[in-house]
N, C-alpha and C. Protein backbone atom coordinates (compact mmCIF):
# COMPACT_ATOMS: atom_id res chain seq x y z
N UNK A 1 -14.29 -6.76 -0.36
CA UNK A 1 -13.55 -5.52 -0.36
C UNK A 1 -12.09 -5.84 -0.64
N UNK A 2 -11.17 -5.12 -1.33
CA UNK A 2 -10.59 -4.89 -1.79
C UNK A 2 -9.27 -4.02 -1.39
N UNK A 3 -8.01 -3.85 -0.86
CA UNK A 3 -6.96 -3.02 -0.26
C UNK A 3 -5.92 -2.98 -1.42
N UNK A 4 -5.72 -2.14 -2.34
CA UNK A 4 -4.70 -1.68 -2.72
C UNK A 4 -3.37 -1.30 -2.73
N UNK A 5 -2.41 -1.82 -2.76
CA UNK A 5 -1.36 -0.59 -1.95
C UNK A 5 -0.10 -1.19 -2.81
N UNK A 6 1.09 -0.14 -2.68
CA UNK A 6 2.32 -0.46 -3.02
C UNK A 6 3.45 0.16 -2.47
N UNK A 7 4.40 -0.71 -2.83
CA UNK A 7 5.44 -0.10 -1.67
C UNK A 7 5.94 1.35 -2.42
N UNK A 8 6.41 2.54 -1.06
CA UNK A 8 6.65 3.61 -1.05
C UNK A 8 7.87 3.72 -2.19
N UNK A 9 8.23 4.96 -2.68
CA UNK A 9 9.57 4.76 -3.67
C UNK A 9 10.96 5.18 -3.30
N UNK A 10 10.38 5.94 -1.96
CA UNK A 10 11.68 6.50 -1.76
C UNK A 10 12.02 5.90 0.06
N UNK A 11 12.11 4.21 0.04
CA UNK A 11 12.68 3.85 1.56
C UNK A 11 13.34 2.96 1.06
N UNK A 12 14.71 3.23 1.27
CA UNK A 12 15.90 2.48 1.22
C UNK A 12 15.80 1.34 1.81
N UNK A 13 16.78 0.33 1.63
CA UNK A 13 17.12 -0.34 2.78
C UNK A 13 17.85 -0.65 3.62
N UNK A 14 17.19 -1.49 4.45
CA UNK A 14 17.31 -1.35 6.15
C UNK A 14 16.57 -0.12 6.99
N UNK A 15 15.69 0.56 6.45
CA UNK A 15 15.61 1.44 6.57
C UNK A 15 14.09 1.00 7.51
N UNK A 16 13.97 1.38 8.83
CA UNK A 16 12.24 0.88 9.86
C UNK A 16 11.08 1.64 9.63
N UNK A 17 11.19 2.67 8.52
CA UNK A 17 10.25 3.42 8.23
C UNK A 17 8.81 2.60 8.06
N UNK A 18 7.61 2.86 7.67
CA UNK A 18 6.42 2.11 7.12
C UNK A 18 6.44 2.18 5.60
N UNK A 19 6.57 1.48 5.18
CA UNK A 19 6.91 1.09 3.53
C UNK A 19 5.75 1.02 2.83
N UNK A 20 4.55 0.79 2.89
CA UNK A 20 3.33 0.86 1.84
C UNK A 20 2.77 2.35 2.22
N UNK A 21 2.03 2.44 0.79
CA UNK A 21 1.25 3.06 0.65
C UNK A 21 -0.32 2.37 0.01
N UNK A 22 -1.50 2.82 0.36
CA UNK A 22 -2.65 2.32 0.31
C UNK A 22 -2.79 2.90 -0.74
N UNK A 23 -3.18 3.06 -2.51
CA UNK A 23 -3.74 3.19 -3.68
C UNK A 23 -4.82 3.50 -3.69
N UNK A 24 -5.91 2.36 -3.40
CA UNK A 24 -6.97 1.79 -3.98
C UNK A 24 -8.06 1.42 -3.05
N UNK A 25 -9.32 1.45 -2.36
CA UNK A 25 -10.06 0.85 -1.52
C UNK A 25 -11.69 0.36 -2.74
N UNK A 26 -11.76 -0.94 -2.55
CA UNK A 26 -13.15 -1.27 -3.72
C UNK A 26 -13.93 -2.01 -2.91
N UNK A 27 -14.95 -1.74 -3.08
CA UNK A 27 -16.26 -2.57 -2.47
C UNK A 27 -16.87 -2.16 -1.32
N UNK A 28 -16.35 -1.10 -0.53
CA UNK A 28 -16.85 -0.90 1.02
C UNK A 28 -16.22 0.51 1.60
N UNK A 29 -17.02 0.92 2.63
CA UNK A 29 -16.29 2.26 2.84
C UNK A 29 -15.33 2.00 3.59
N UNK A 30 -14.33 2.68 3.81
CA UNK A 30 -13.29 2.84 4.79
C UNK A 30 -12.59 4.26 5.27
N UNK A 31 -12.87 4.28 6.11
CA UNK A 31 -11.48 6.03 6.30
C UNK A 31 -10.20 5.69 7.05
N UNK A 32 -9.26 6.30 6.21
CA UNK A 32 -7.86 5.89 6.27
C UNK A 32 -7.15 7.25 7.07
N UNK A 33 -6.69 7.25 8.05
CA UNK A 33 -5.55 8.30 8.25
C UNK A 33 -4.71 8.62 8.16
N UNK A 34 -3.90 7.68 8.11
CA UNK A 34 -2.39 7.64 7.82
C UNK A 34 -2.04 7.87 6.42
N UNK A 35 -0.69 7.62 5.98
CA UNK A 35 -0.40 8.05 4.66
C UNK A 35 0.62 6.65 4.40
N UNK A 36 1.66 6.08 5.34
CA UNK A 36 2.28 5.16 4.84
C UNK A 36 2.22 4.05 5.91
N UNK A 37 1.89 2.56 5.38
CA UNK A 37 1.95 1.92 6.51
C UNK A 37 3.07 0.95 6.60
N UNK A 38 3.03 -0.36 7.62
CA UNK A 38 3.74 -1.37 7.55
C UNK A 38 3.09 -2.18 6.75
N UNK A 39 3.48 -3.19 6.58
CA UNK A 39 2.68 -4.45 6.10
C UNK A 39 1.74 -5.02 6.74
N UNK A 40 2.52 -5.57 8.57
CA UNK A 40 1.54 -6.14 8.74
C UNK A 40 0.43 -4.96 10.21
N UNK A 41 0.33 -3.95 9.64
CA UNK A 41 -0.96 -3.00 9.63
C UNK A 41 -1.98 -3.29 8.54
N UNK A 42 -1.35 -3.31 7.39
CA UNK A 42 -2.32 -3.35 6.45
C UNK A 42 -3.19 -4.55 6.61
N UNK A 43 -2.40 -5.84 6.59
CA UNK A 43 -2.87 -6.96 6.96
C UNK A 43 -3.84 -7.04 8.56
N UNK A 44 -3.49 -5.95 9.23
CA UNK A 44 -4.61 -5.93 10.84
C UNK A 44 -5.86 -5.57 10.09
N UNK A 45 -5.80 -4.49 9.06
CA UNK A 45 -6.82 -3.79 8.71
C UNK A 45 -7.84 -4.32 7.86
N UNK A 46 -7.22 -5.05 6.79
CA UNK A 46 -7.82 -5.82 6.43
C UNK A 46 -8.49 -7.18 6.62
N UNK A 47 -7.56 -7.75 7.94
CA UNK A 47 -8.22 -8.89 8.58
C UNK A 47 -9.75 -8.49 9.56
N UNK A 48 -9.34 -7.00 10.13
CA UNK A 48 -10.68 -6.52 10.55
C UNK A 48 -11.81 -6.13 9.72
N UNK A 49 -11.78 -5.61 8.28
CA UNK A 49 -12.87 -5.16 7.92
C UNK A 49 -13.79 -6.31 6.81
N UNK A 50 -12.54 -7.31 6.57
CA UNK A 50 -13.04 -8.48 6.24
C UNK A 50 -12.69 -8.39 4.20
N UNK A 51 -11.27 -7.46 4.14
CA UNK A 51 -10.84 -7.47 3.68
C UNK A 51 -9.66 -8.15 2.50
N UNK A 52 -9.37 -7.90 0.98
CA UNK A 52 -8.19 -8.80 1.35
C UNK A 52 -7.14 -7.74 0.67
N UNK A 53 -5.43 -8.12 0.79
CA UNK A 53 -4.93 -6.88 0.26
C UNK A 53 -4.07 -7.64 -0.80
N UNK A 54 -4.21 -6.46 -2.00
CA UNK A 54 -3.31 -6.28 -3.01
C UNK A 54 -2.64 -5.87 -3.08
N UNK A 55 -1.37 -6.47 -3.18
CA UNK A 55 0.26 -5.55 -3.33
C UNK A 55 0.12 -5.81 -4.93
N UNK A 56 0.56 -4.36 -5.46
CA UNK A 56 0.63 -3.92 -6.76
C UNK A 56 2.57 -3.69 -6.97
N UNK A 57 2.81 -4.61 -7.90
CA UNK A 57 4.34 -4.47 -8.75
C UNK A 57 4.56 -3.30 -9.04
N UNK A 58 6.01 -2.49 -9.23
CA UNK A 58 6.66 -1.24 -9.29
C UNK A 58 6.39 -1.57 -10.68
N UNK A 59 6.49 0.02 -11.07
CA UNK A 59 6.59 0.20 -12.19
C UNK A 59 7.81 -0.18 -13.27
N UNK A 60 7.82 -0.54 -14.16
CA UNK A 60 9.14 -0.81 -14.66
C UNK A 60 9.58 0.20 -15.32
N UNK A 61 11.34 0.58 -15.32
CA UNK A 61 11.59 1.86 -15.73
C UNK A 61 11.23 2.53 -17.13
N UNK A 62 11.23 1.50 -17.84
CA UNK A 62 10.77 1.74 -19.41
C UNK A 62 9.42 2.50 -19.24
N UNK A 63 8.42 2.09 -18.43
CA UNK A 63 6.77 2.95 -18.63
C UNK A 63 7.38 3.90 -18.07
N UNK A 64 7.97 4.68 -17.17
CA UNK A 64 7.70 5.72 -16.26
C UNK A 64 8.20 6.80 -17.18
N UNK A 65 7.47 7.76 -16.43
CA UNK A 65 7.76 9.35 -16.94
C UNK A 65 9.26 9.76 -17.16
N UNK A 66 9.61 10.38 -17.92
CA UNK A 66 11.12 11.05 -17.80
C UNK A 66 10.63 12.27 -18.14
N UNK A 67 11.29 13.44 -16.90
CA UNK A 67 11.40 14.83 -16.71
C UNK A 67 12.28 14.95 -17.63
């Protein structure tokens, strides 16, 4: 199984908020409640379900959308 996630776009820094967001879950069920986590949550979660996690790179500004 598989954990997805990348960091949130809008937490500054210094800032103690929970900085990931979960993307992606592959190979196994899971139900998620939350919406943004810490890191090492993600890492509890995935050490429990026998998981491993993927941090996914920001987008670079050139691909992204312009309004």
């Amino acid at each position: 199984m598989k954990i997805y996630a990348r960091e949130r776009q809008k937490v500054g820094e210094g800032v103690e908020s929970p900085k990931y967001r979960i993307v992606a879950v592959t190979g196994g069920e899971i139900q998620i409640q939350a919406t943004h986590f810490r890191k090492f949550e993600l890492e509890q979660i995935a050490k429990d379900v026998g998981a491993d996690v993927v941090y996914m790179k920001p987008v670079a500004d050139e691909h992204k959308k312009k309004k």
